[in-house]
N, C-alpha and C. Protein backbone atom coordinates (compact mmCIF):
# COMPACT_ATOMS: atom_id res chain seq x y z
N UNK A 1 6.56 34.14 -5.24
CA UNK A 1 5.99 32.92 -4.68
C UNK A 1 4.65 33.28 -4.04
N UNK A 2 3.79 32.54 -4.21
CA UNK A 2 2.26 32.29 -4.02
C UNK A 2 2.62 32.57 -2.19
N UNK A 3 1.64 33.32 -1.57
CA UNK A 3 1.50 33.34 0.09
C UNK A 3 1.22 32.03 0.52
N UNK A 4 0.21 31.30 0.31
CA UNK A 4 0.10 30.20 0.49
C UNK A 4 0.78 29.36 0.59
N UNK A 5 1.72 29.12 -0.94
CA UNK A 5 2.90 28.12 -1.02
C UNK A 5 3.91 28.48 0.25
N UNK A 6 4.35 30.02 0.51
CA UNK A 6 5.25 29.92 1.61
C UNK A 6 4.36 29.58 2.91
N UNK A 7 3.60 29.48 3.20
CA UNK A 7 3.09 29.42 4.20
C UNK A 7 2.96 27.80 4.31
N UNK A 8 2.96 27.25 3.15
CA UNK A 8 2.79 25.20 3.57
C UNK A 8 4.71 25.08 3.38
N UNK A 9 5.46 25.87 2.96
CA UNK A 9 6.46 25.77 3.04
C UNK A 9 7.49 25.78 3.97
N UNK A 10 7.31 27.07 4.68
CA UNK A 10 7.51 27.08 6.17
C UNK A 10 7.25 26.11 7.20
N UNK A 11 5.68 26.10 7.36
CA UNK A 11 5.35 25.09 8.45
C UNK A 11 5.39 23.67 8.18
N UNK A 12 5.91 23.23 6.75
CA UNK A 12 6.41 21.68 6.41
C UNK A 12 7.51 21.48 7.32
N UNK A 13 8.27 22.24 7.80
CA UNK A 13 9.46 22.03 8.15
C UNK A 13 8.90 21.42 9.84
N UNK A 14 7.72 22.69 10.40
CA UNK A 14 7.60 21.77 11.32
C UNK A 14 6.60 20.82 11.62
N UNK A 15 6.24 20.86 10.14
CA UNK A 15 5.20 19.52 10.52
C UNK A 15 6.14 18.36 10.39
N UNK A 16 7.29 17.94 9.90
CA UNK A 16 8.60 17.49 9.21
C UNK A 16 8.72 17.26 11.05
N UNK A 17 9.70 17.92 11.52
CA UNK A 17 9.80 18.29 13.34
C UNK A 17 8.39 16.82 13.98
N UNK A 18 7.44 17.21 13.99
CA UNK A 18 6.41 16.95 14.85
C UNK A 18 5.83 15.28 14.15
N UNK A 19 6.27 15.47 12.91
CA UNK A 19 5.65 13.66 12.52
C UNK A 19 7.15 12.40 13.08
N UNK A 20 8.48 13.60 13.00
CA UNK A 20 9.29 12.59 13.20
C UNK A 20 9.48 12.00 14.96
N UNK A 21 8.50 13.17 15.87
CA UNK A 21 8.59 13.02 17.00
C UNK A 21 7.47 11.66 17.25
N UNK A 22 6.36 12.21 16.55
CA UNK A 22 5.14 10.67 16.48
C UNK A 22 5.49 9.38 16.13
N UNK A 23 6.36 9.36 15.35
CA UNK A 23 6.84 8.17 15.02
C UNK A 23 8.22 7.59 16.06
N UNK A 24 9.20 8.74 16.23
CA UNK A 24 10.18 8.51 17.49
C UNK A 24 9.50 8.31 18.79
N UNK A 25 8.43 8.54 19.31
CA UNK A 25 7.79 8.67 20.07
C UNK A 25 6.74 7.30 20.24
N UNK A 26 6.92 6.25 19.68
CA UNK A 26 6.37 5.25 19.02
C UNK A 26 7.39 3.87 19.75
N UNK A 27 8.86 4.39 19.81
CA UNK A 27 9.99 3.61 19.75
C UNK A 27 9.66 2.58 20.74
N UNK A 28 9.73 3.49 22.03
CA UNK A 28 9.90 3.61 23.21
C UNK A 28 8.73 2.54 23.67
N UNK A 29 8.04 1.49 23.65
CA UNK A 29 6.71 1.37 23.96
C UNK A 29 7.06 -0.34 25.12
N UNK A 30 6.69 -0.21 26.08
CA UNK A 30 6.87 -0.74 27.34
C UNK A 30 6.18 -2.36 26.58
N UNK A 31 6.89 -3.78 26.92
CA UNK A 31 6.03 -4.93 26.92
C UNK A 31 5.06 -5.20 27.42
N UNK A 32 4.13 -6.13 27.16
CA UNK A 32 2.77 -6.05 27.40
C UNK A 32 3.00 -6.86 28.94
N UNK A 33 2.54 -6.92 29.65
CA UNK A 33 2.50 -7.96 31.17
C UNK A 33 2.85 -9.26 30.76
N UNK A 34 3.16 -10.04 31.42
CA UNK A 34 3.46 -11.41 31.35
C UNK A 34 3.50 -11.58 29.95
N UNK A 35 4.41 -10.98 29.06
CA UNK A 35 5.11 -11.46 27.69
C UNK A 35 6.44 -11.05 28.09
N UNK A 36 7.45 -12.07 26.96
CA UNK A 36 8.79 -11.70 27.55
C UNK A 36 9.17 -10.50 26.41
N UNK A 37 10.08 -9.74 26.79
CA UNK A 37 10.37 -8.49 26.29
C UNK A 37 11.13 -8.49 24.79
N UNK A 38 11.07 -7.80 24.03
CA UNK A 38 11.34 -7.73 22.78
C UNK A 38 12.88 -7.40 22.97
N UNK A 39 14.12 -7.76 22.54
CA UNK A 39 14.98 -7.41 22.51
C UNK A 39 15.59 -5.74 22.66
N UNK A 40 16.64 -5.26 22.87
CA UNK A 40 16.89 -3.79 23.64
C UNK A 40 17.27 -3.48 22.11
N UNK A 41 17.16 -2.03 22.05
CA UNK A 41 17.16 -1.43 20.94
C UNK A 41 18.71 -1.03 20.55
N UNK A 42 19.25 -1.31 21.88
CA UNK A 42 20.88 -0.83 21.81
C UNK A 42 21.47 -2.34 21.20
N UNK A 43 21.06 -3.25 20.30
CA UNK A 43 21.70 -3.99 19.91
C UNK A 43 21.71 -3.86 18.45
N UNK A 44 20.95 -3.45 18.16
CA UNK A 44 20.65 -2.84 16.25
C UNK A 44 20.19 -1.71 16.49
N UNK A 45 20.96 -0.48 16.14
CA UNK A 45 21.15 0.93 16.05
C UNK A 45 20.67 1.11 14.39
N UNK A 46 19.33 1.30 14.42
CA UNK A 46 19.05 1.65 13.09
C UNK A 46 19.36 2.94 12.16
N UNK A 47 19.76 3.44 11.38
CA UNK A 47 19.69 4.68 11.04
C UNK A 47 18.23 5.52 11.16
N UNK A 48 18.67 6.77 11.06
CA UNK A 48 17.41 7.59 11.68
C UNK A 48 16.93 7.67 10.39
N UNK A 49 17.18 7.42 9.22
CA UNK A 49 16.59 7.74 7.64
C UNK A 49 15.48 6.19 7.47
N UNK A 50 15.56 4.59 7.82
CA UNK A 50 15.13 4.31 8.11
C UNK A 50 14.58 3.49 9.26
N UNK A 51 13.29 2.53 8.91
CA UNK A 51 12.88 2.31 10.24
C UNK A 51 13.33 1.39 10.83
N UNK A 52 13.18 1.02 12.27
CA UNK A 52 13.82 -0.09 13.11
C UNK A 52 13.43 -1.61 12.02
N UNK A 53 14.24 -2.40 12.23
CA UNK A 53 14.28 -4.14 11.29
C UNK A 53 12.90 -4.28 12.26
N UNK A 54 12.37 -4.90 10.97
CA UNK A 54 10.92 -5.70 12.07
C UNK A 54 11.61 -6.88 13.11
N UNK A 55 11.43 -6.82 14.07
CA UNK A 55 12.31 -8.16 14.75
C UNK A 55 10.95 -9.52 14.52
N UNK A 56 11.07 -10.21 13.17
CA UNK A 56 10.30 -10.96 13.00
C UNK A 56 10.06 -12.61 13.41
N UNK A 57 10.97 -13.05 14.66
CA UNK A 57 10.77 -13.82 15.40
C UNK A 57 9.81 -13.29 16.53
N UNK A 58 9.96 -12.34 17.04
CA UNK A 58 9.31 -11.34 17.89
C UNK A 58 7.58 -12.03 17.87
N UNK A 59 7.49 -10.92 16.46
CA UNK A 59 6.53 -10.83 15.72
C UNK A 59 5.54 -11.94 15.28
N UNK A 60 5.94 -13.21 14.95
CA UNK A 60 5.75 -14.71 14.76
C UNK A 60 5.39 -15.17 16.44
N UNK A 61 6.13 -15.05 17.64
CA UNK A 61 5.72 -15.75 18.68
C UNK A 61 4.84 -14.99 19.33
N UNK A 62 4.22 -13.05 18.70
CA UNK A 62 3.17 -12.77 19.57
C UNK A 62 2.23 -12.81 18.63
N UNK A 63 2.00 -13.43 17.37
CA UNK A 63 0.77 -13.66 16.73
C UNK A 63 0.33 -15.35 17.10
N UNK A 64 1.04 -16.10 17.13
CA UNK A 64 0.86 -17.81 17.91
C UNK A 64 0.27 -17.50 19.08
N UNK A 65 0.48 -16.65 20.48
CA UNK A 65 0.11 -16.20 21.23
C UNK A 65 -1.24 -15.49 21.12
N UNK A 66 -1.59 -14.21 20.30
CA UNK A 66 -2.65 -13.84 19.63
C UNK A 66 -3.47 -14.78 19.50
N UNK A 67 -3.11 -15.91 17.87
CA UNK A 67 -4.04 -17.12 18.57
C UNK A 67 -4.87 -17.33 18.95
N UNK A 68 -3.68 -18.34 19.70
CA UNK A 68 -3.96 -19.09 21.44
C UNK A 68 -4.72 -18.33 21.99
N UNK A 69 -4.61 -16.87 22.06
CA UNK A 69 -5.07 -16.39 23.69
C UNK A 69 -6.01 -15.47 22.47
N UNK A 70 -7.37 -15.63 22.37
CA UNK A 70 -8.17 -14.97 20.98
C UNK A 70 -8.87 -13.80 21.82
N UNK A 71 -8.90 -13.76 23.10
CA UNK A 71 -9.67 -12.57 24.12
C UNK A 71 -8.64 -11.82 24.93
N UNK A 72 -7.05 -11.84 24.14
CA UNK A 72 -6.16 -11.12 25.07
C UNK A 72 -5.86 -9.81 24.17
N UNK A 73 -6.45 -8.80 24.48
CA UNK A 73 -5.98 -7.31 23.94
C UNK A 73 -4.57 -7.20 23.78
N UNK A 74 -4.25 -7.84 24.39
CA UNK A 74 -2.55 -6.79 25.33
C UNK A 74 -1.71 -7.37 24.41
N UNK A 75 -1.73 -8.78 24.54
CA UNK A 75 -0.40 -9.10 22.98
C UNK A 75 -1.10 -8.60 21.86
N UNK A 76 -2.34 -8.28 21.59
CA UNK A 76 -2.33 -7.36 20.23
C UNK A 76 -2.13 -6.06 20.06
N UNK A 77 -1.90 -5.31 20.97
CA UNK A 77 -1.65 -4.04 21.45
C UNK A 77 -0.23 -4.37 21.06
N UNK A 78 0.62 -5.27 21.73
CA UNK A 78 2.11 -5.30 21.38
C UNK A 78 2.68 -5.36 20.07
N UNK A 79 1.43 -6.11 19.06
CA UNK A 79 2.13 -6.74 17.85
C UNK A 79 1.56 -5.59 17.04
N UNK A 80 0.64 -4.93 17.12
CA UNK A 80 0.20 -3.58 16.67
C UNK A 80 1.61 -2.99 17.01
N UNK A 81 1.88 -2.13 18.28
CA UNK A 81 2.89 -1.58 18.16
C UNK A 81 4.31 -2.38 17.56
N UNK A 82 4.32 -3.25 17.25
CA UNK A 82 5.48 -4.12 16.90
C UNK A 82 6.08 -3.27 15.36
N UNK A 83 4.89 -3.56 14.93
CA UNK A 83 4.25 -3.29 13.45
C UNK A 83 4.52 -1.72 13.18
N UNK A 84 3.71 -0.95 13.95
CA UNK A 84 4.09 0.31 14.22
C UNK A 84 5.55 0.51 13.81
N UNK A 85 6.00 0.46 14.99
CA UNK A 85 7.52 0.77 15.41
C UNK A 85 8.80 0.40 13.81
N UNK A 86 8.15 -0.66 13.30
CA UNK A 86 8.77 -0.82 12.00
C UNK A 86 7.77 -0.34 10.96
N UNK A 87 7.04 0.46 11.21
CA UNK A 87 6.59 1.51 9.93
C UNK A 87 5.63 0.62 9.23
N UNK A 88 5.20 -0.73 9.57
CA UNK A 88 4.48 -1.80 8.19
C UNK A 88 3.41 -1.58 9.19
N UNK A 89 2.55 0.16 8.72
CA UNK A 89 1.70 0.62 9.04
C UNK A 89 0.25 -0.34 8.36
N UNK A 90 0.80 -1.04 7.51
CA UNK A 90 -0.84 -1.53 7.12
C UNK A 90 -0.78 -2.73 8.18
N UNK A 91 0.20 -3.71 8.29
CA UNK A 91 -0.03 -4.93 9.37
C UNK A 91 -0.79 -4.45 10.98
N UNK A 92 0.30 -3.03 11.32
CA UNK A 92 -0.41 -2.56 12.18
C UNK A 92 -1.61 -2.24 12.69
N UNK A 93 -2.61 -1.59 11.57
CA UNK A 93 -3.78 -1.10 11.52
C UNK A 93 -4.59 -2.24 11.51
N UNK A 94 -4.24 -3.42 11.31
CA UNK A 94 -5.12 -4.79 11.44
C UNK A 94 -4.77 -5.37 12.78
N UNK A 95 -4.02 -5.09 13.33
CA UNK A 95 -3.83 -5.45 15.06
C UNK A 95 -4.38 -4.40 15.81
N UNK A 96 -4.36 -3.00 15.94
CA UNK A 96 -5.12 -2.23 16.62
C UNK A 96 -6.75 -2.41 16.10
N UNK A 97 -6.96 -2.57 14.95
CA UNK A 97 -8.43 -2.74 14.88
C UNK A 97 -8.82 -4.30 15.75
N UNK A 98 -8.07 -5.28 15.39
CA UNK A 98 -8.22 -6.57 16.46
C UNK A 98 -8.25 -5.65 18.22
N UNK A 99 -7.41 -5.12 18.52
CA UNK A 99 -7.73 -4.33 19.71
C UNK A 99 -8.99 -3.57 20.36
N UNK A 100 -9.01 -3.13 19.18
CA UNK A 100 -10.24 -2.77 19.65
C UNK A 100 -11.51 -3.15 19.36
N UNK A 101 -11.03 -4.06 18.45
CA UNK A 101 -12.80 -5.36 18.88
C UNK A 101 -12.82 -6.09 20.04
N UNK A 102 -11.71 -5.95 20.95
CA UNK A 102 -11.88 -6.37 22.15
C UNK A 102 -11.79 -5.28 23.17
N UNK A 103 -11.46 -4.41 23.05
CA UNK A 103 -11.59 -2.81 24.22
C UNK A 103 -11.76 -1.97 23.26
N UNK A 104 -13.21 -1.41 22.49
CA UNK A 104 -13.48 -0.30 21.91
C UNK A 104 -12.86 0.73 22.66
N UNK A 105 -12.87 0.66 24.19
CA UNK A 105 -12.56 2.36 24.56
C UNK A 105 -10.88 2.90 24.69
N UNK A 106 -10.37 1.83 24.32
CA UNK A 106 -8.53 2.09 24.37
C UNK A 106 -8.06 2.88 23.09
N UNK A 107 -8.00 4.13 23.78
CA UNK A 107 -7.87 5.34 23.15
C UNK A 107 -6.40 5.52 22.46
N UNK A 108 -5.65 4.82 23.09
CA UNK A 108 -4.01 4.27 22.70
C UNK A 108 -4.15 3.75 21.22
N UNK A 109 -4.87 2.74 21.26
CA UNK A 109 -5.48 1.56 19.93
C UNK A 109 -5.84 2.51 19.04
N UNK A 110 -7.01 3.18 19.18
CA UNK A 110 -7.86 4.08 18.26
C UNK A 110 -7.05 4.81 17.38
N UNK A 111 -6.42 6.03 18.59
CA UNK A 111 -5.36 6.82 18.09
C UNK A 111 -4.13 6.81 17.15
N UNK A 112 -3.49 5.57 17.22
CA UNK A 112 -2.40 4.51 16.54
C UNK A 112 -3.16 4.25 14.92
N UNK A 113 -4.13 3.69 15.61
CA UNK A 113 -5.05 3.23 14.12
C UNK A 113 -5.16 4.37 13.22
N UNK A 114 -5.32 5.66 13.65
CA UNK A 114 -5.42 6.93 12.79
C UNK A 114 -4.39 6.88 12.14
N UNK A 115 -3.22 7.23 12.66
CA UNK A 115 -2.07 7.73 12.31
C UNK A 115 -1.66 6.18 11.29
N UNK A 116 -2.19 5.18 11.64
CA UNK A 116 -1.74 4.29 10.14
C UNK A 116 -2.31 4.42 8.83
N UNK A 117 -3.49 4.90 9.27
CA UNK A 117 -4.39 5.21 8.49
C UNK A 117 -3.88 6.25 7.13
N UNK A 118 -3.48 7.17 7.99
CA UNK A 118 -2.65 8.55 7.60
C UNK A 118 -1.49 8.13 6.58
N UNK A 119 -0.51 7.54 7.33
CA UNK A 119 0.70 7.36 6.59
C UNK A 119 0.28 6.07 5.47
N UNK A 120 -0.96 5.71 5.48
CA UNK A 120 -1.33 4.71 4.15
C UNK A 120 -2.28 5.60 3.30
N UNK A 121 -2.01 6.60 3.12
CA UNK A 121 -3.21 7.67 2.05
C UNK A 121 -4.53 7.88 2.43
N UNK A 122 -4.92 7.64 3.34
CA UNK A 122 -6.47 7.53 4.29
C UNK A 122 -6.54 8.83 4.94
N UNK A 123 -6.29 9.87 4.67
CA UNK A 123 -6.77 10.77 5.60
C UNK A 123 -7.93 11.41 6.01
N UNK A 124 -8.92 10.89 5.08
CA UNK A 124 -10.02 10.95 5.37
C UNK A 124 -10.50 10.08 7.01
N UNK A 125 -10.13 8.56 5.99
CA UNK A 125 -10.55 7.40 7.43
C UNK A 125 -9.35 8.40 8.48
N UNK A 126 -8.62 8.61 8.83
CA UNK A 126 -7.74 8.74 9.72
C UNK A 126 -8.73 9.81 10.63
N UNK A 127 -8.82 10.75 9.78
CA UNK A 127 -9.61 11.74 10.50
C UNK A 127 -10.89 11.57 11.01
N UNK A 128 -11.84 10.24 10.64
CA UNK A 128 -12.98 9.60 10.97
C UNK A 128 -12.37 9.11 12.37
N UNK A 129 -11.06 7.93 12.24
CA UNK A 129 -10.53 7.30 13.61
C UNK A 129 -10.44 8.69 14.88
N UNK A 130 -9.55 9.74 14.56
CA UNK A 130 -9.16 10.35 15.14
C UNK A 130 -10.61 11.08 16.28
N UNK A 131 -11.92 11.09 15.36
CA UNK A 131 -12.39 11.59 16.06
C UNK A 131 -13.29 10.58 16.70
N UNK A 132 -13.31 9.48 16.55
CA UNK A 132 -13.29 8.21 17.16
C UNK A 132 -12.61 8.30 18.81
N UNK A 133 -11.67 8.33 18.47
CA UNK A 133 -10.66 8.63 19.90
C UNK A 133 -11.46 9.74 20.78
N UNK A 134 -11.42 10.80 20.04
CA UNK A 134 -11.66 11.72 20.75
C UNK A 134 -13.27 11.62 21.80
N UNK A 135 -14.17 11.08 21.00
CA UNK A 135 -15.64 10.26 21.73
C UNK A 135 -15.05 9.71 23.26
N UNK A 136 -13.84 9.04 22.61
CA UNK A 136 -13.54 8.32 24.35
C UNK A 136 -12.69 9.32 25.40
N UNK A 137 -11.83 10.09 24.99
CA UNK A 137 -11.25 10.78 25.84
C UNK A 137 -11.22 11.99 24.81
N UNK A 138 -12.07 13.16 25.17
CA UNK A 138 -12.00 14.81 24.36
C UNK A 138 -10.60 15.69 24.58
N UNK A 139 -9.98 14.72 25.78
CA UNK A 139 -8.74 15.42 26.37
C UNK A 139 -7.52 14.95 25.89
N UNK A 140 -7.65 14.08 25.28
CA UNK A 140 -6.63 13.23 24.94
C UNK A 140 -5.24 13.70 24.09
N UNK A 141 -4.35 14.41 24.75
CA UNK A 141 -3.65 15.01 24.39
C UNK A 141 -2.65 14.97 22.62
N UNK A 142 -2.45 13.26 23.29
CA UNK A 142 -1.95 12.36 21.89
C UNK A 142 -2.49 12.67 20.89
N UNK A 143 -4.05 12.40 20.95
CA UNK A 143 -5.20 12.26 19.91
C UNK A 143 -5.01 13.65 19.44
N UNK A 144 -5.04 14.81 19.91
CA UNK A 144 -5.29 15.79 19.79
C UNK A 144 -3.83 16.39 18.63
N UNK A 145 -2.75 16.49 18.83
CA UNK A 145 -1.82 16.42 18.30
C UNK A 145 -1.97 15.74 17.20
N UNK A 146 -2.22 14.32 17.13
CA UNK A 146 -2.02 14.12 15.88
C UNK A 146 -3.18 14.27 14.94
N UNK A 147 -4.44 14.92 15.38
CA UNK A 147 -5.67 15.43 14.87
C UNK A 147 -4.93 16.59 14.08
N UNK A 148 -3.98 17.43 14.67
CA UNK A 148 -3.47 18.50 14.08
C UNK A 148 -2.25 18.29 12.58
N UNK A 149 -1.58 17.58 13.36
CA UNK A 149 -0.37 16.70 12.12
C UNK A 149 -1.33 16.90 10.95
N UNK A 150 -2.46 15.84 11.21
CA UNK A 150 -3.28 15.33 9.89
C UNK A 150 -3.82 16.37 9.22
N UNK A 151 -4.45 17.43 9.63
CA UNK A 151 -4.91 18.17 9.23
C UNK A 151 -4.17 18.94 8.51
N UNK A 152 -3.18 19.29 9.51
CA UNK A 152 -1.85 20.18 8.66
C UNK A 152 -1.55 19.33 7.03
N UNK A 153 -1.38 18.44 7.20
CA UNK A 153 -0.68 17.18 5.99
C UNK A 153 -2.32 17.31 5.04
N UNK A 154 -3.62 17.88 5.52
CA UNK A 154 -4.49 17.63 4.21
C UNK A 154 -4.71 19.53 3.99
N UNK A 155 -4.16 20.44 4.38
CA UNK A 155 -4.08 21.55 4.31
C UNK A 155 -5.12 22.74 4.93
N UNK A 156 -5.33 21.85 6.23
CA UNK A 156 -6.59 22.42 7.27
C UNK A 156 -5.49 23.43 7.67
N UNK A 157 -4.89 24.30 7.66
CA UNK A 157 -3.82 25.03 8.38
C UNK A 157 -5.18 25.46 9.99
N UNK A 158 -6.01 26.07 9.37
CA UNK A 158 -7.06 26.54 10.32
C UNK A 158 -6.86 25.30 11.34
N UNK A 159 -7.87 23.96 11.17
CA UNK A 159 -7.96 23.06 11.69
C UNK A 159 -6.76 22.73 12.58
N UNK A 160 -5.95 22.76 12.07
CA UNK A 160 -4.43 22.18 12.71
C UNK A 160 -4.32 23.25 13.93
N UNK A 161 -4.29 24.60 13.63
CA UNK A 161 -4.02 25.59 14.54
C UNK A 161 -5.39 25.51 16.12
N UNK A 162 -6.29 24.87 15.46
CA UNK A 162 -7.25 24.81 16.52
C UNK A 162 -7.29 23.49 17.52
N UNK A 163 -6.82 22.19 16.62
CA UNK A 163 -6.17 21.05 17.57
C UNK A 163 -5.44 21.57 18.44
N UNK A 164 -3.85 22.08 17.55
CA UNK A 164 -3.06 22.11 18.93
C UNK A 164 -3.22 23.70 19.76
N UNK A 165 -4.24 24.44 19.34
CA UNK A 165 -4.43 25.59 20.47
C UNK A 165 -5.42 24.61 21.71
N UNK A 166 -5.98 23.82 21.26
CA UNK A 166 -6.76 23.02 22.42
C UNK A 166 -5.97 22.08 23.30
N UNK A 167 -4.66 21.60 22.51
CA UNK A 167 -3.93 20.90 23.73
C UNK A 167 -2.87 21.69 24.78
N UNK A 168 -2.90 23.00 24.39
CA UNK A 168 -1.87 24.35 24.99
C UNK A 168 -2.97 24.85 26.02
N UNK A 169 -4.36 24.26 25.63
CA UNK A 169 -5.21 25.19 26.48
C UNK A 169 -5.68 24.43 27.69
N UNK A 170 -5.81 22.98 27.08
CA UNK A 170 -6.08 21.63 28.55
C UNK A 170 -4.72 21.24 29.15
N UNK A 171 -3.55 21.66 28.70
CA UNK A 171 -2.21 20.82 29.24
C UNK A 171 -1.65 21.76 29.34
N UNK A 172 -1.42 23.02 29.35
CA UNK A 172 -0.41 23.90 29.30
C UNK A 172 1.15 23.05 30.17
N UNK A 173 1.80 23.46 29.54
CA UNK A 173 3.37 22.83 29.69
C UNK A 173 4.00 22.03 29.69
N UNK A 174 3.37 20.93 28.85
CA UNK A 174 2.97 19.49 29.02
C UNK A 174 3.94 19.07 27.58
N UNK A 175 5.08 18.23 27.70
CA UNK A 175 5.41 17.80 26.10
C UNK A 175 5.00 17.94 25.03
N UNK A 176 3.34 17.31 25.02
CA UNK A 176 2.17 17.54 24.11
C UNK A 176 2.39 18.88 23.80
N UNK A 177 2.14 19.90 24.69
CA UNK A 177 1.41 21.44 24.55
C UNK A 177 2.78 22.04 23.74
N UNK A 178 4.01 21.74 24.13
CA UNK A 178 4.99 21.86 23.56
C UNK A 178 5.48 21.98 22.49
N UNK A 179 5.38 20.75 21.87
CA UNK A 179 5.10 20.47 20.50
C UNK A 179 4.30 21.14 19.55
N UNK A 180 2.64 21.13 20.21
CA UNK A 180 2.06 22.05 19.30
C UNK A 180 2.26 23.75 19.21
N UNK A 181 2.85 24.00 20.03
CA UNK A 181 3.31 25.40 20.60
C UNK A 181 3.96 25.45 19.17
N UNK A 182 4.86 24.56 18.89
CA UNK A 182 6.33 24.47 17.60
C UNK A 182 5.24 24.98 16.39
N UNK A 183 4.34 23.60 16.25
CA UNK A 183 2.90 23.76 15.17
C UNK A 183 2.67 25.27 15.11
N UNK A 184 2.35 25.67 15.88
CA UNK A 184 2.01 27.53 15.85
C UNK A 184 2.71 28.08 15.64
N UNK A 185 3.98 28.38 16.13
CA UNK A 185 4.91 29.19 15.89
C UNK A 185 5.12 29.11 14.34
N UNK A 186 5.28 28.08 13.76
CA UNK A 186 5.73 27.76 12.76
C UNK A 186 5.02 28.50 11.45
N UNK A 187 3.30 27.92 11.68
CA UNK A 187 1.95 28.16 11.10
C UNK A 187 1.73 30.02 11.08
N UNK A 188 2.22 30.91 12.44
CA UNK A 188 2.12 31.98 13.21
C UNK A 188 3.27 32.82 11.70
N UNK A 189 4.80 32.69 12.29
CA UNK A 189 6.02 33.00 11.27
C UNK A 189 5.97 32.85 10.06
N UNK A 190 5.12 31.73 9.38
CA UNK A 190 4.68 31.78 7.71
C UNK A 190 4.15 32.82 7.53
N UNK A 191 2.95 33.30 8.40
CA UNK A 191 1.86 34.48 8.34
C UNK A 191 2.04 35.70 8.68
N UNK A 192 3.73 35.51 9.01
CA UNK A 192 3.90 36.89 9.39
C UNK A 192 3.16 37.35 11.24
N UNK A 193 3.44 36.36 11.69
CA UNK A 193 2.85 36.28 12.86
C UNK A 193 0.94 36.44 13.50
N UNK A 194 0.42 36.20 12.21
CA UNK A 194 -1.12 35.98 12.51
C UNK A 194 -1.25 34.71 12.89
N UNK A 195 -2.69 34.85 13.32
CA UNK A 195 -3.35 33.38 14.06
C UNK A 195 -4.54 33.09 12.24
């Protein structure tokens, strides 16, 4: 077997690890202020193979809202993540871009927008968004991580190893730093323990 091949072979596993945390990590996302809350997740237990049911009443009363309210970020931030959270990454990427024609600097929005970008064959644009984000916050731990994912997924192994050595180096011990710690080890043990 080709060095190479074991080496995207190995660290698939934890790039495999680290995309399912971005997306689990997605679940969890707090209601926007004065909207009423999306139903609890402990009532439809989705399987972990796929994604949560779009709750599409949800979805229908925060785009009427959207609307109505045409200068409110925050329910599009919600219906972006709505979208998200059920994987219909292209609906998504048209609500965070609505987001951020109203708060260019919401690094949350930007960042999100990459990673749809990504999981729709864009890794180019993704990697344009990503460093988009990064203009607004260079620290941005999120951003930074999934700067690495992407890279890893277009075969930057280099690139990837230098994202997440930069979030181990601004956050040390930090979930974030954590994670990419996994990214290295992983990237590190293919190589026989080189950088």
């Amino acid at each position: 077997m080709k060095r190479e091949s074991l080496v995207y072979m190995i660290s698939g596993t934890v790039f495999g690890v680290l995309v399912g945390w971005i997306i689990g990590s997605q679940q969890a996302r707090p209601a926007a202020p004065g909207l009423p809350s999306a139903p609890s997740a402990a009532t439809a237990a989705p399987s972990s193979d796929a994604p949560p049911p779009l709750d599409v009443q949800r979805a229908a009363t925060l785009e009427r809202t959207a609307q109505a309210e045409p200068s409110n970020s925050l329910v599009r931030m919600e219906l972006a993540n709505l979208y998200y959270d059920a994987q219909r990454f292209d609906l998504a990427a048209t609500w965070y871009e609505a987001v951020l024609k109203l708060d260019p600097h919401n690094v949350n929005a930007s960042t999100d927008l990459a990673v749809c970008y990504h999981y729709q064959g864009e890794g180019t644009r993704a990697l344009a968004q990503i460093d988009r984000s990064l203009t607004i916050d260079p620290k941005h731990t999120k951003t930074l991580l999934n700067q690495g994912i992407i890279r890893f997924q277009l075969k930057d192994v280099d690139g990837a190893v230098k994202s997440w050595q930069r979030i181990i180096d601004i956050a040390p011990g930090s979930e974030d730093a954590k994670r990419a710690q996994m990214g290295l080890d992983g990237i590190n043990g293919s190589r026989g323990g080189r950088s």
